[in-house]
C-alpha atoms as a PDB file:
ATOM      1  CA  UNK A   1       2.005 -21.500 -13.501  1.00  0.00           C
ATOM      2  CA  UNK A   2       0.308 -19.529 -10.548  1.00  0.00           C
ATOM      3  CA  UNK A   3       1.543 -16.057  -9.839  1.00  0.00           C
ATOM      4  CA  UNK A   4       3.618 -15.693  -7.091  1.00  0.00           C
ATOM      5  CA  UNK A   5       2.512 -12.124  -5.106  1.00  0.00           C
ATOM      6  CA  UNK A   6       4.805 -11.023  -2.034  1.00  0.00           C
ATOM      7  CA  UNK A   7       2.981 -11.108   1.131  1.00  0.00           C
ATOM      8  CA  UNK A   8       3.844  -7.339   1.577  1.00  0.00           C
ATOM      9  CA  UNK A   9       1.387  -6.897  -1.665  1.00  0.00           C
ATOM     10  CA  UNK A  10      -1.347  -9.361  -0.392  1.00  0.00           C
ATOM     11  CA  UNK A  11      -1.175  -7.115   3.342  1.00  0.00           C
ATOM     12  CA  UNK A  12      -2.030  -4.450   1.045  1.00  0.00           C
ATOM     13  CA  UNK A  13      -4.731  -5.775  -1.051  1.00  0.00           C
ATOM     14  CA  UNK A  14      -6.013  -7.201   1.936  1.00  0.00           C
ATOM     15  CA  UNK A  15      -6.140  -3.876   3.550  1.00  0.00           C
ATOM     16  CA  UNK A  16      -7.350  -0.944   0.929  1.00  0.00           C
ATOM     17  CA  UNK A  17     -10.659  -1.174   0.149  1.00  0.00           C
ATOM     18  CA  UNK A  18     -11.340  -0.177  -3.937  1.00  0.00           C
ATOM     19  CA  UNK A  19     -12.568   3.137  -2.799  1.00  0.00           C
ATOM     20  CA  UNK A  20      -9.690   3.682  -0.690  1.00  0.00           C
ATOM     21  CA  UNK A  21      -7.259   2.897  -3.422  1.00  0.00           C
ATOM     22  CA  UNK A  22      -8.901   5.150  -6.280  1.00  0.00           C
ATOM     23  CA  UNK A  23      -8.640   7.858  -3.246  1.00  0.00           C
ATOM     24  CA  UNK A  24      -4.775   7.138  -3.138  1.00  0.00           C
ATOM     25  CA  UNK A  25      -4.448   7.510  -6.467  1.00  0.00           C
ATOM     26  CA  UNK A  26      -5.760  11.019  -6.708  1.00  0.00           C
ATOM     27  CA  UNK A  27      -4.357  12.088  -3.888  1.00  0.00           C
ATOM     28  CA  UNK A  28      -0.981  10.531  -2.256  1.00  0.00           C
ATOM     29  CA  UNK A  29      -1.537  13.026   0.787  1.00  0.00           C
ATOM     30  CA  UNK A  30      -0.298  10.693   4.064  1.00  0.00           C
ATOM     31  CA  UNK A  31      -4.188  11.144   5.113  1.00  0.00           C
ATOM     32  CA  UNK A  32      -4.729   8.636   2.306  1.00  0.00           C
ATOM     33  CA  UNK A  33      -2.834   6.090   3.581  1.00  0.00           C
ATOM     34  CA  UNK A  34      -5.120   4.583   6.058  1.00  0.00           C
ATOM     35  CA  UNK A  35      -4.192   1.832   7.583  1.00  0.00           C
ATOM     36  CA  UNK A  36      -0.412   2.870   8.332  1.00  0.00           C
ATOM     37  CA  UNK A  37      -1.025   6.327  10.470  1.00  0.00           C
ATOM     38  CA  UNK A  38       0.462   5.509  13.149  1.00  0.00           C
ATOM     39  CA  UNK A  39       4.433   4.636  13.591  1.00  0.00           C
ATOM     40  CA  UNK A  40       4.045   1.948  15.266  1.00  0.00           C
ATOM     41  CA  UNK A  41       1.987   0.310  12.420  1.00  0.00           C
ATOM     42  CA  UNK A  42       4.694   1.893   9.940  1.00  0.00           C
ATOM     43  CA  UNK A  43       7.231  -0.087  11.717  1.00  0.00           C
ATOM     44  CA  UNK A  44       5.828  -3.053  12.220  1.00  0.00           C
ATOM     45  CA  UNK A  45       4.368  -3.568   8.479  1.00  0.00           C
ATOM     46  CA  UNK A  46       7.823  -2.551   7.888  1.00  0.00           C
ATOM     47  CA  UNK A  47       9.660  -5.099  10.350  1.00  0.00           C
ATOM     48  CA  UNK A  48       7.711  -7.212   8.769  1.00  0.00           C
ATOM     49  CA  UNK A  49       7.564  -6.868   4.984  1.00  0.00           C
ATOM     50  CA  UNK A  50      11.142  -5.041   4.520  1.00  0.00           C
ATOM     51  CA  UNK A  51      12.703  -7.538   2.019  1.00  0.00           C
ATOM     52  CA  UNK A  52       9.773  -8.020   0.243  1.00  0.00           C
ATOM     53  CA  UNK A  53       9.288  -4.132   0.090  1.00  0.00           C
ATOM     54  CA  UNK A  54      12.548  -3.465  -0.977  1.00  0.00           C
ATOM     55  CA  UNK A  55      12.861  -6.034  -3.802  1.00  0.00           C
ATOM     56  CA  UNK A  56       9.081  -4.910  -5.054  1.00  0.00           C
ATOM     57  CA  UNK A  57      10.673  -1.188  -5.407  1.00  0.00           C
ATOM     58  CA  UNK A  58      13.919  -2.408  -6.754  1.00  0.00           C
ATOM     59  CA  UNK A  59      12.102  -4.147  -9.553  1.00  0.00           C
ATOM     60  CA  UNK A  60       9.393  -1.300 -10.462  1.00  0.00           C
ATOM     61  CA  UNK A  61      10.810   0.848 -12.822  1.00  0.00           C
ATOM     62  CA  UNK A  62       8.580   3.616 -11.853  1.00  0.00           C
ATOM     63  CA  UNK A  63       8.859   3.405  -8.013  1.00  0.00           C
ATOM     64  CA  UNK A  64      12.620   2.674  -8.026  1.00  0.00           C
ATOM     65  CA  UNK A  65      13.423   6.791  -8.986  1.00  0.00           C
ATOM     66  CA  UNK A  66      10.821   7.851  -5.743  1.00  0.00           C
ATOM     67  CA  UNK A  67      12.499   5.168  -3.973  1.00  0.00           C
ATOM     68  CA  UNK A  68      16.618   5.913  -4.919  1.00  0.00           C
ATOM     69  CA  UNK A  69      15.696   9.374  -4.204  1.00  0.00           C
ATOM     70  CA  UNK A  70      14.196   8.293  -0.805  1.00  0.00           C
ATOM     71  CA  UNK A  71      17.249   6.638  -0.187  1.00  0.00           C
ATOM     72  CA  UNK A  72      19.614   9.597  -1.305  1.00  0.00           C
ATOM     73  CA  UNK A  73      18.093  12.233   0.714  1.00  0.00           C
ATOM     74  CA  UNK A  74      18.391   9.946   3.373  1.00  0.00           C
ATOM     75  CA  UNK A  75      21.954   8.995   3.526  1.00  0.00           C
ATOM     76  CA  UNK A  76      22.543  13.132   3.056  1.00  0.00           C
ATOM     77  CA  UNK A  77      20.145  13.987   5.933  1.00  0.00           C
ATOM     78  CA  UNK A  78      21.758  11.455   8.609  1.00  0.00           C
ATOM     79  CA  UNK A  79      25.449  12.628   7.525  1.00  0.00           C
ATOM     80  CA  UNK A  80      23.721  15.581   8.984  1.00  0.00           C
ATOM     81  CA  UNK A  81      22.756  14.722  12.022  1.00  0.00           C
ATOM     82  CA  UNK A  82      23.843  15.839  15.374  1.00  0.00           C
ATOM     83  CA  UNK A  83      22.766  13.276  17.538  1.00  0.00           C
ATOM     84  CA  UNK A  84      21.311   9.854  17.780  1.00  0.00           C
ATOM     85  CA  UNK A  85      18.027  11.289  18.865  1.00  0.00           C
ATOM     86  CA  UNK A  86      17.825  13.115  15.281  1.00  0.00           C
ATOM     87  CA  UNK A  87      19.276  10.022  13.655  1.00  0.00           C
ATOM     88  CA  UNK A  88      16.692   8.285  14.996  1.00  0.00           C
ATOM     89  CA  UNK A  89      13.846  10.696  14.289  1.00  0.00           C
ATOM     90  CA  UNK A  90      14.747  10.540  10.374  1.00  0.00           C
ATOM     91  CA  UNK A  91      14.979   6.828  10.404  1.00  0.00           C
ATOM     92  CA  UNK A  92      11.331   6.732  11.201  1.00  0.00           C
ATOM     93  CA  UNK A  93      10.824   9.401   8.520  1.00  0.00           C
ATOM     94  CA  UNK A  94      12.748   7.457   5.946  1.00  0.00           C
ATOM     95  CA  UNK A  95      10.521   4.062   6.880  1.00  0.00           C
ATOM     96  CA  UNK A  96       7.337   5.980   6.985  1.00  0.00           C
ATOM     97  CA  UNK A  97       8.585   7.012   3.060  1.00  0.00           C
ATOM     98  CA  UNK A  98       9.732   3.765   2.289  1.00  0.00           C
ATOM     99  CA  UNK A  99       6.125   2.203   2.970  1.00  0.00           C
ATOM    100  CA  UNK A 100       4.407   4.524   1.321  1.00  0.00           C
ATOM    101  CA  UNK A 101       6.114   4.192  -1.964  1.00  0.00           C
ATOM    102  CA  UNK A 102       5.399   0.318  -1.703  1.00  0.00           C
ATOM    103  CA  UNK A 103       1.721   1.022  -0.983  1.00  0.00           C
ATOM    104  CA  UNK A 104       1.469   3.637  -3.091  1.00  0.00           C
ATOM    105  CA  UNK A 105       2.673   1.648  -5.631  1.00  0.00           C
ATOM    106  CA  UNK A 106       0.800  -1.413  -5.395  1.00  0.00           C
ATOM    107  CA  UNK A 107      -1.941   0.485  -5.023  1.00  0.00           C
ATOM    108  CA  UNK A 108      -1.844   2.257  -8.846  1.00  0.00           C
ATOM    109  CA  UNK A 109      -0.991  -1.475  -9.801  1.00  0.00           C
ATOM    110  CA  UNK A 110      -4.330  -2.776  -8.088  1.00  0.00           C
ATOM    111  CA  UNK A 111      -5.551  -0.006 -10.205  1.00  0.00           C
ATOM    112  CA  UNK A 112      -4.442  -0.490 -13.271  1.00  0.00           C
ATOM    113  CA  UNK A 113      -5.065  -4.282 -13.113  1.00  0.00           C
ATOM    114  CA  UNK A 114      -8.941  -3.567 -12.405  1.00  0.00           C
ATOM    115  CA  UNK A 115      -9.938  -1.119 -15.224  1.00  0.00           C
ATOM    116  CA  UNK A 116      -9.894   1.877 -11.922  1.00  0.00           C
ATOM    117  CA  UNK A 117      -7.747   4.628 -13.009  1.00  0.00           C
ATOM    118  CA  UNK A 118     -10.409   5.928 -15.803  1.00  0.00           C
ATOM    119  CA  UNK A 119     -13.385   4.895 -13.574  1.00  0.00           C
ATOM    120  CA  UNK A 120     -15.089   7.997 -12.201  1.00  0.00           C
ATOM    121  CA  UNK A 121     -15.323   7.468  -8.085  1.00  0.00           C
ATOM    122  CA  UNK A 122     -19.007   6.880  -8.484  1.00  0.00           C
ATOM    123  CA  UNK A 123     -18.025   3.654 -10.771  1.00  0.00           C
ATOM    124  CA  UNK A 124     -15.722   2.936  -8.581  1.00  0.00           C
ATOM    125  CA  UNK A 125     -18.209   2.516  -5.592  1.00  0.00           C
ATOM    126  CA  UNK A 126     -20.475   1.222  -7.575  1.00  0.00           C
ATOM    127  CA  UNK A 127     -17.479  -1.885  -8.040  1.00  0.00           C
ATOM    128  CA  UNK A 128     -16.695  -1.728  -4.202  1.00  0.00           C
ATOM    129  CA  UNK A 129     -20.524  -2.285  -3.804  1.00  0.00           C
ATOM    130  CA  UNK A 130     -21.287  -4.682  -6.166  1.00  0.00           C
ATOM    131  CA  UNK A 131     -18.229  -6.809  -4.603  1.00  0.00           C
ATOM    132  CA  UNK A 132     -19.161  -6.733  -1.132  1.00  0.00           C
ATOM    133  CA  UNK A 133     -22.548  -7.609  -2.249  1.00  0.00           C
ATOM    134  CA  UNK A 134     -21.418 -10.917  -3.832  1.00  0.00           C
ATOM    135  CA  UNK A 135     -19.001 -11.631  -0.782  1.00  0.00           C
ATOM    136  CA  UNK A 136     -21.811 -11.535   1.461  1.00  0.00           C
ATOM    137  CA  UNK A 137     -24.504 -13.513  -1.106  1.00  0.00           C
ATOM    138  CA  UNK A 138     -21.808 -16.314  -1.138  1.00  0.00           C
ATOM    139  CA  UNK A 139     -21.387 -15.957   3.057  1.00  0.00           C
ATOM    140  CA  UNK A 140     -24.970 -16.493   3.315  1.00  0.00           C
ATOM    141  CA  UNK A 141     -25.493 -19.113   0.870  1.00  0.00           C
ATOM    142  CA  UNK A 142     -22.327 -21.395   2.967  1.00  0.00           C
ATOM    143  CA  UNK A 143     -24.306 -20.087   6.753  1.00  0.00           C
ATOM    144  CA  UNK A 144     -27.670 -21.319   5.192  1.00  0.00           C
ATOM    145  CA  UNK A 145     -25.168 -24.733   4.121  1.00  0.00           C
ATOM    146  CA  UNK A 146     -25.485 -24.009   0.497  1.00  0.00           C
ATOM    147  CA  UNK A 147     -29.664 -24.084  -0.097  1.00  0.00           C
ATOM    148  CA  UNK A 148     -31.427 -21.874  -2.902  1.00  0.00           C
END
């Protein structure tokens, strides 16, 4: 049977480089997450990856308390709220949370499912290295149609 991974967890992969995601892990500062600075790109990985997202934190035991808490201070913080202006403002907030969790989360998983959480960040580049060395090897070898 093949394992079935959400296309809001391939985005990711797809995205963080191993160096990236050893960086994430040590430090969950919004600086780390990389690719999704700006709102826009919050949004629209959100737009586009929100049921997947959702049912990925639902289902992880570990991300679901960061997540219902998320969600809590949420619904408290727009009973709050004055205007639609604010209401809006904290929706963004709440997304921006929402998809960091997820990539957060995914990203310790990447982790953990590559031997990276005990690898110093030397070993780590020293992975990232040796894997965009054998990506390009295998480019070159398909360009130069597959001679030795």
């Amino acid at each position: 049977m093949e394992d079935y991974t959400n296309d809001a967890v391939k985005a990711v992969m797809a995205a963080y480089t191993p160096i990236e995601v050893k960086r994430l892990l040590h430090s969950h500062d919004e600086a780390m997450f990389v690719h999704h600075q700006d709102p826009k790109d919050i949004v629209e990985f959100y737009g586009t990856h929100n049921e997947d997202i959702h049912h990925w934190l639902l289902d992880d035991s570990h991300a679901f308390e960061f997540y219902a808490n998320a969600m809590a201070a949420y619904n408290y913080a727009q009973a709050k709220c004055k205007c639609q202006h604010e209401r809006d403002a904290l929706q963004q907030e709440y997304l921006k949370d929402v998809v960091y969790i997820f990539i957060a989360t995914v990203c310790y998983d990447l982790a953990a499912s590559h031997d990276m959480i005990d690898m110093s960040m030397e070993e780590v580049e020293n992975y990232q290295l040796a894997k965009e060395l054998q990506h390009a090897k295998t480019k070159l070898t398909v360009i130069d149609g597959g001679k030795k």
